[in-house]
PDB file of N, CA and C in Angstrom:
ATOM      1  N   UNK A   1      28.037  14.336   8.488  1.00  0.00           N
ATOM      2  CA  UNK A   1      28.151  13.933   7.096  1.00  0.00           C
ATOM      3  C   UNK A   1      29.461  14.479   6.523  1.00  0.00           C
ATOM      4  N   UNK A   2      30.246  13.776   5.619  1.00  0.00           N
ATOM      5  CA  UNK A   2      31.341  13.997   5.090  1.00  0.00           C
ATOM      6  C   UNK A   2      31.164  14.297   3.529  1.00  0.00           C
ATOM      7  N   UNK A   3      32.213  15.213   2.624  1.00  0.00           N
ATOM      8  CA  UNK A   3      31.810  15.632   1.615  1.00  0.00           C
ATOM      9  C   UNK A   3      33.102  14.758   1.002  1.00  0.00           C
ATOM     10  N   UNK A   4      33.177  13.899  -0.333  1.00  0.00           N
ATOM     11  CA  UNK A   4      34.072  13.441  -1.202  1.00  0.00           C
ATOM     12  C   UNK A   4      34.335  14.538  -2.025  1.00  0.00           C
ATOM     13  N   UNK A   5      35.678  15.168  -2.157  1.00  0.00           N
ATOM     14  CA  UNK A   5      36.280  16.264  -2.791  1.00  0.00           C
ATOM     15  C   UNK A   5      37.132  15.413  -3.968  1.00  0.00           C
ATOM     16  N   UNK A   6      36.550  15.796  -5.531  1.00  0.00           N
ATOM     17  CA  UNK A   6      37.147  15.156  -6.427  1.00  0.00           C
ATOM     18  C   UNK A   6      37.936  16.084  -7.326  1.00  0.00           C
ATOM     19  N   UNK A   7      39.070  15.861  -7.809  1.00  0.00           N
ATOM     20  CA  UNK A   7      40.194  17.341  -8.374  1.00  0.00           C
ATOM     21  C   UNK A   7      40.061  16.239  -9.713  1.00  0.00           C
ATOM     22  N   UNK A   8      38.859  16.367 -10.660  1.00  0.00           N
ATOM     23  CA  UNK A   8      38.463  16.375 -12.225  1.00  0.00           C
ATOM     24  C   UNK A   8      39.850  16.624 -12.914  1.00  0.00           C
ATOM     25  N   UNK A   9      40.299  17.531 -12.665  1.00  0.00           N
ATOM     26  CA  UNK A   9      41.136  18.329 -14.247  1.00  0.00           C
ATOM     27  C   UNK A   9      42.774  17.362 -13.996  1.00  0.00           C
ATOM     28  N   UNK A  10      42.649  16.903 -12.410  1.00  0.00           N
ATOM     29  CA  UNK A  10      44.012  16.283 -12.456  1.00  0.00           C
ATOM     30  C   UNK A  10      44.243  14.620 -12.517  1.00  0.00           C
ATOM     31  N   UNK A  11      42.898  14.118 -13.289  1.00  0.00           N
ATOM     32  CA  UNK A  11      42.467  12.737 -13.201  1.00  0.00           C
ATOM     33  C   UNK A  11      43.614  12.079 -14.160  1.00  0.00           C
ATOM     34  N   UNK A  12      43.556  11.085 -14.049  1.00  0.00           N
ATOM     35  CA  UNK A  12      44.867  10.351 -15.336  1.00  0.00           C
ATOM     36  C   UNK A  12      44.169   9.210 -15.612  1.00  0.00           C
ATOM     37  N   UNK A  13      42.242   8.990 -15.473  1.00  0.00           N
ATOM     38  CA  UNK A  13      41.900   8.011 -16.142  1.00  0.00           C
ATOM     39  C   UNK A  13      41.883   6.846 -15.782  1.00  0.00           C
ATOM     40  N   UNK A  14      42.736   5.916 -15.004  1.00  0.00           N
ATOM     41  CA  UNK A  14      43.391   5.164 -14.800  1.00  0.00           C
ATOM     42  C   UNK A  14      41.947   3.884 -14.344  1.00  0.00           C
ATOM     43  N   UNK A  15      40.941   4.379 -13.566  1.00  0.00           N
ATOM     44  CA  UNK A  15      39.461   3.893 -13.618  1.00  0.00           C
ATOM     45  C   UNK A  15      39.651   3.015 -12.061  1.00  0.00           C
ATOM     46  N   UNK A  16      40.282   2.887 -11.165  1.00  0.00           N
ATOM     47  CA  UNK A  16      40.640   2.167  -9.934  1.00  0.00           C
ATOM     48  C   UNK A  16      38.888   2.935  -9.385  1.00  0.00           C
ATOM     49  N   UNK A  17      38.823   3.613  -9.464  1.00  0.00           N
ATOM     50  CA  UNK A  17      37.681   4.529  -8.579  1.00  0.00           C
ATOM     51  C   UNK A  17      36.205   3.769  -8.919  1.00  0.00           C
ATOM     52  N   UNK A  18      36.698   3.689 -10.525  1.00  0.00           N
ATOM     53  CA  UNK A  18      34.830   2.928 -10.947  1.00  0.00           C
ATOM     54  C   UNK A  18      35.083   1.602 -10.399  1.00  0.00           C
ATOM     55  N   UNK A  19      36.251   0.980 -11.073  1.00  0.00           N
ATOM     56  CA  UNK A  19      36.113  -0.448 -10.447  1.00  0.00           C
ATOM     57  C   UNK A  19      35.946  -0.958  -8.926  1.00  0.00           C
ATOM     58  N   UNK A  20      36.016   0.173  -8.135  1.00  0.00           N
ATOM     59  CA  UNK A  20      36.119  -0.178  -6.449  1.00  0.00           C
ATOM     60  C   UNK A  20      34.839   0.470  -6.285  1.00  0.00           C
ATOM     61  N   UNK A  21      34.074   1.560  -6.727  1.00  0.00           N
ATOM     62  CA  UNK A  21      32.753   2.061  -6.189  1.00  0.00           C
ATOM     63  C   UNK A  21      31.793   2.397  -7.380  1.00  0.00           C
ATOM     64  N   UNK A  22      31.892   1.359  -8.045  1.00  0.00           N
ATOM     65  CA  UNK A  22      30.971   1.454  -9.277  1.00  0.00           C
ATOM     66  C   UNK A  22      29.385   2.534  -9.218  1.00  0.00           C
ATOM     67  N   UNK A  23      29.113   2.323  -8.475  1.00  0.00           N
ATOM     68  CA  UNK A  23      27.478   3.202  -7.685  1.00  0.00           C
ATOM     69  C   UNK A  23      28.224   4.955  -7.767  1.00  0.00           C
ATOM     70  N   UNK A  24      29.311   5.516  -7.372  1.00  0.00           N
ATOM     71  CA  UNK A  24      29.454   6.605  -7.418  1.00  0.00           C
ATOM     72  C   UNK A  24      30.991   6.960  -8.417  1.00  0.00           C
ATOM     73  N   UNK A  25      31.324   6.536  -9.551  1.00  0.00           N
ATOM     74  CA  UNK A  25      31.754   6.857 -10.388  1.00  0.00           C
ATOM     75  C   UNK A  25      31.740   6.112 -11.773  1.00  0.00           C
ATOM     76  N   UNK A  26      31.423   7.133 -12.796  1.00  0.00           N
ATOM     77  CA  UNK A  26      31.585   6.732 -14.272  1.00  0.00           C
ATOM     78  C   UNK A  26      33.132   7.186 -14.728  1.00  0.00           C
ATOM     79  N   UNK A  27      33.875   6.385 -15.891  1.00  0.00           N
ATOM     80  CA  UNK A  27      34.512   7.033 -16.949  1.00  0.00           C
ATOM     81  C   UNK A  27      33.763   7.385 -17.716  1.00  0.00           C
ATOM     82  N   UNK A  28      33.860   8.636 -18.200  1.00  0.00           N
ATOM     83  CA  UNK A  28      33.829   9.464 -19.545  1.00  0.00           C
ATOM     84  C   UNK A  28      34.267   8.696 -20.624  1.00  0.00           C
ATOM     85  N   UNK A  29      33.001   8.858 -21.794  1.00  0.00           N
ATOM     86  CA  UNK A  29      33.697   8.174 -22.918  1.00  0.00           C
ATOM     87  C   UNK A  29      34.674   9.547 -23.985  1.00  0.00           C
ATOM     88  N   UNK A  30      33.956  10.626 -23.194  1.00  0.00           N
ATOM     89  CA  UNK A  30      34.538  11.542 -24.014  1.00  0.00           C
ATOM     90  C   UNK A  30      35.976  11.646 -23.911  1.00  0.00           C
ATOM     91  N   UNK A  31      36.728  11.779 -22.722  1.00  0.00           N
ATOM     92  CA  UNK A  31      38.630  12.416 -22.136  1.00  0.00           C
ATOM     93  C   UNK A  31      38.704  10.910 -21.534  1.00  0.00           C
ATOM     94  N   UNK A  32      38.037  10.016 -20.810  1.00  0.00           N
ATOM     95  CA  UNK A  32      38.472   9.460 -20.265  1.00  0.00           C
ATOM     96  C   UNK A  32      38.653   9.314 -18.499  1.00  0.00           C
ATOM     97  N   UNK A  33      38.607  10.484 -18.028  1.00  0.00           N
ATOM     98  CA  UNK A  33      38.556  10.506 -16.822  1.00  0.00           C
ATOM     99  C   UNK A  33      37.664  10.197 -15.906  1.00  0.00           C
ATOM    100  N   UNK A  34      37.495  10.158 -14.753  1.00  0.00           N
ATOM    101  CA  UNK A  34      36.505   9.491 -14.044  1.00  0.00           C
ATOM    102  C   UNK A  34      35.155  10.747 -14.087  1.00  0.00           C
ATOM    103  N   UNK A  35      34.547  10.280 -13.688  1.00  0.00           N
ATOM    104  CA  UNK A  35      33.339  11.640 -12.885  1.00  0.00           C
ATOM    105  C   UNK A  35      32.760  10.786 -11.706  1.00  0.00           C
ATOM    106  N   UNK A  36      32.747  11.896 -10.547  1.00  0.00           N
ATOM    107  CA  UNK A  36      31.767  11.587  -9.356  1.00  0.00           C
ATOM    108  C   UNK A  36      30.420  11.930  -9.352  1.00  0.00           C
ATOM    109  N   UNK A  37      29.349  10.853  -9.915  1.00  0.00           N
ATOM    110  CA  UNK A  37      27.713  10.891  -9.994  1.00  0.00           C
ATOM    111  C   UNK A  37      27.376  11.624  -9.004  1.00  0.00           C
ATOM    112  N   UNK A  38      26.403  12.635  -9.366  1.00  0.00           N
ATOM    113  CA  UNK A  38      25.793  13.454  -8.378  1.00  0.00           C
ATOM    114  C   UNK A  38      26.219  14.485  -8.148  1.00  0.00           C
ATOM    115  N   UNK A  39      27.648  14.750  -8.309  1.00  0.00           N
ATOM    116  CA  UNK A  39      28.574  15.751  -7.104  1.00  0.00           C
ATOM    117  C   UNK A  39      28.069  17.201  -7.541  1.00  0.00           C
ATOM    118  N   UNK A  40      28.367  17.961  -7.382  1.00  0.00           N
ATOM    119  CA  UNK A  40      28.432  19.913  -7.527  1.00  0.00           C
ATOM    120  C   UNK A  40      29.418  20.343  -8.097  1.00  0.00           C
ATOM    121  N   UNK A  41      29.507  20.821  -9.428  1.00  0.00           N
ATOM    122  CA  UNK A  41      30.996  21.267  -9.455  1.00  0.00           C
ATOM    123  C   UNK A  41      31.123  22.502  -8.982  1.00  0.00           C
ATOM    124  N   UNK A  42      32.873  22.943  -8.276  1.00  0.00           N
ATOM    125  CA  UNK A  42      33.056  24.219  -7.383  1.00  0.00           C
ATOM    126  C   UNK A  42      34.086  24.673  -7.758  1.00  0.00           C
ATOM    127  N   UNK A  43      34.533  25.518  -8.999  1.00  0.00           N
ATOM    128  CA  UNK A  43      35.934  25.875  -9.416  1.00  0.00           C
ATOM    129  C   UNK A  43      36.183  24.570 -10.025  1.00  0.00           C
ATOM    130  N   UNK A  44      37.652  24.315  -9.566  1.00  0.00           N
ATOM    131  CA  UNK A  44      37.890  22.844 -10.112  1.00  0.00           C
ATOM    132  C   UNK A  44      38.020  21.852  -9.648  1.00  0.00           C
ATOM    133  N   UNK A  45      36.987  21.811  -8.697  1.00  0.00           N
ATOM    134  CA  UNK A  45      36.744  20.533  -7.919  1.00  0.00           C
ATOM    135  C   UNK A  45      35.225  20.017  -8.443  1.00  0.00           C
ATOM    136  N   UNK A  46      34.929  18.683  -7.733  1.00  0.00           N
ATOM    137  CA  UNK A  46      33.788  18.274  -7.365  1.00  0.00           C
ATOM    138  C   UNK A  46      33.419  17.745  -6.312  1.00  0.00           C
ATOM    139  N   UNK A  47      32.209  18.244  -5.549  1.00  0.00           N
ATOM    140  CA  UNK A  47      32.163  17.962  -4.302  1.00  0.00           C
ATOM    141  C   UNK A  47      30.491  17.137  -4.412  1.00  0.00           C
ATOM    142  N   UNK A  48      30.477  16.028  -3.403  1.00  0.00           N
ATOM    143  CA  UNK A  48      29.644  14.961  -3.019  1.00  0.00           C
ATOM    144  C   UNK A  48      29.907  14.720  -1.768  1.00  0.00           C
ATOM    145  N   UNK A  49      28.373  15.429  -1.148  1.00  0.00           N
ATOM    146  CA  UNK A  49      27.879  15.080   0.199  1.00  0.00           C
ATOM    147  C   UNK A  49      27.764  13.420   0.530  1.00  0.00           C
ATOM    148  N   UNK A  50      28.244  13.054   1.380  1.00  0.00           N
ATOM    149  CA  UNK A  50      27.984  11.477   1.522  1.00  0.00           C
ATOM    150  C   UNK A  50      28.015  11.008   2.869  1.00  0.00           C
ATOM    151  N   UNK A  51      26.941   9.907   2.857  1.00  0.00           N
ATOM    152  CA  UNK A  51      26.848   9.703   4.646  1.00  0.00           C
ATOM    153  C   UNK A  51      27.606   8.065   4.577  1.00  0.00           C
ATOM    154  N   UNK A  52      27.023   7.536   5.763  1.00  0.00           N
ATOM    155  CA  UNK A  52      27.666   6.604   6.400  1.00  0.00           C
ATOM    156  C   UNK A  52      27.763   5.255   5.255  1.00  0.00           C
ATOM    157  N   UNK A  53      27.028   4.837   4.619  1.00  0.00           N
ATOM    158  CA  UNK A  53      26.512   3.746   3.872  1.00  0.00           C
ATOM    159  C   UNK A  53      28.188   3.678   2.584  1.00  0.00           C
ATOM    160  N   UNK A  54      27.790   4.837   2.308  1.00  0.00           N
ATOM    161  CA  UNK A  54      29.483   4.833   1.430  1.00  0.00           C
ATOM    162  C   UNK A  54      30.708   5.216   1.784  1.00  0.00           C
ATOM    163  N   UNK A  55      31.108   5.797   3.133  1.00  0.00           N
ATOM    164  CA  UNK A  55      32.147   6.459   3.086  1.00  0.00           C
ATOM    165  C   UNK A  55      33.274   5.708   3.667  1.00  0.00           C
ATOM    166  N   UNK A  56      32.852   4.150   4.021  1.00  0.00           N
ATOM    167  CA  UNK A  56      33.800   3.040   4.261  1.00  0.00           C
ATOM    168  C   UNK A  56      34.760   3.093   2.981  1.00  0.00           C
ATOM    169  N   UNK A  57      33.825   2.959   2.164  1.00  0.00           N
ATOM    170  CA  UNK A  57      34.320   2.039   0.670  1.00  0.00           C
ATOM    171  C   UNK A  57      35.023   3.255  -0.028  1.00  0.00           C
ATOM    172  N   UNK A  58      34.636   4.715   0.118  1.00  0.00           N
ATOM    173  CA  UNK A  58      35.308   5.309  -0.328  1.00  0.00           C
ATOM    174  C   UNK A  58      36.525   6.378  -0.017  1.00  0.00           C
ATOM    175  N   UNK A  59      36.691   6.044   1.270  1.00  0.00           N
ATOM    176  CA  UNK A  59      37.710   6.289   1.851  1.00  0.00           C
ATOM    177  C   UNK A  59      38.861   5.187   1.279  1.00  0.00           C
ATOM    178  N   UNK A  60      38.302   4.016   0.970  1.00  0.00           N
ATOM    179  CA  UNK A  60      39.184   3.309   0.308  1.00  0.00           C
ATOM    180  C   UNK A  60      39.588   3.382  -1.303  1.00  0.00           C
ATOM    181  N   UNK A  61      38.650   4.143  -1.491  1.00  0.00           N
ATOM    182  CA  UNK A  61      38.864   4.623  -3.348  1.00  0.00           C
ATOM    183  C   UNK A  61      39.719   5.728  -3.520  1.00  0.00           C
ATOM    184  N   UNK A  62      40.107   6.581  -1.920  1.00  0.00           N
ATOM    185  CA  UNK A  62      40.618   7.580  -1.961  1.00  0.00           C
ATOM    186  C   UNK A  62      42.240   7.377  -1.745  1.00  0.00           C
ATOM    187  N   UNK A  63      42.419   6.309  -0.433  1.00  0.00           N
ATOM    188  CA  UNK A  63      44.045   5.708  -0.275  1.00  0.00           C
ATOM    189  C   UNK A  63      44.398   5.130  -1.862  1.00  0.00           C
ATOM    190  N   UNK A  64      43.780   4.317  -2.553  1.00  0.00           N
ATOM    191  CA  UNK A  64      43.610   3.525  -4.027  1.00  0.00           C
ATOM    192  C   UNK A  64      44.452   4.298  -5.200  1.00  0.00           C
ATOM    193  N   UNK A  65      43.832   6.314  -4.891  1.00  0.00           N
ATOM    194  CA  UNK A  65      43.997   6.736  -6.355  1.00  0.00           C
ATOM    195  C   UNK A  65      44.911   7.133  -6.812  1.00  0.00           C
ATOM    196  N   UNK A  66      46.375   6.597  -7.712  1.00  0.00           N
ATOM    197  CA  UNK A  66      47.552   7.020  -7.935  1.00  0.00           C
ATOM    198  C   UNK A  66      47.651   8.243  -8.055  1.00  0.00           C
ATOM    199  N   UNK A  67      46.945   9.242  -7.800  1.00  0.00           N
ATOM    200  CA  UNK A  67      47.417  10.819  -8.166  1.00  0.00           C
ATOM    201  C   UNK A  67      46.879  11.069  -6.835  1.00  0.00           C
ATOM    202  N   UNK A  68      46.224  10.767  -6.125  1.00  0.00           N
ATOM    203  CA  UNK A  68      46.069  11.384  -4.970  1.00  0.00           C
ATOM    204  C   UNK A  68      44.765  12.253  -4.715  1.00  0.00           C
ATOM    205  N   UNK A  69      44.123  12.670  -5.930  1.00  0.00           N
ATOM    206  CA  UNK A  69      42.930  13.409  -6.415  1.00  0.00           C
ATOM    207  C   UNK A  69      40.945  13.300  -5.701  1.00  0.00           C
ATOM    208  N   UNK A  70      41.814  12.102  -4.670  1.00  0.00           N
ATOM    209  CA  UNK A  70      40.034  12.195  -4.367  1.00  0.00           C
ATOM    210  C   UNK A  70      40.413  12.460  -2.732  1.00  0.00           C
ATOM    211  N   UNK A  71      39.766  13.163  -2.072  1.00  0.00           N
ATOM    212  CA  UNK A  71      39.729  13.672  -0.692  1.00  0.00           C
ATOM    213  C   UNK A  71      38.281  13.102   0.015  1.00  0.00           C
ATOM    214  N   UNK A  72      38.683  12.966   1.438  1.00  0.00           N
ATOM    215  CA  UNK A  72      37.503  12.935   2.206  1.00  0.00           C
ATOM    216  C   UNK A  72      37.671  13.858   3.168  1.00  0.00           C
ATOM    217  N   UNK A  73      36.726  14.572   3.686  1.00  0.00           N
ATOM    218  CA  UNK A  73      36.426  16.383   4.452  1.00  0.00           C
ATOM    219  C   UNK A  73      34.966  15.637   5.372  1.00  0.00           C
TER     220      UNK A  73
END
């Protein structure tokens, strides 16, 4: 199983992440930035355990995100 590593504080909003994996991210109506549903926050990350069913699609949300901010581990 692979964990999606999301860096929150360095988001720019931009929403590529909801529109490509709607099921595992909201924008905030509050700042604007994305959030990863479910995840753990760890310092200033967020981390989401994820198995096989999503990690096609979000390996592709991760090449996608102009800042570079979402990791797969």
């Amino acid at each position: 199983m692979a964990n999606i590593i999301f860096y929150r504080n360095k988001c720019i909003g931009c929403g590529i992440c909801f529109e490509m994996q709607p099921a595992l991210w909201r924008l905030s109506k509050k700042d604007g930035k994305a959030s990863l549903l479910k995840s753990i926050p760890k310092k200033d990350l967020f981390v989401l355990p994820a198995g096989n069913p999503v990690l096609p699609l979000a390996k592709e949300v991760a090449l996608a995100c102009p800042v570079k901010i979402i990791k797969i581990v």
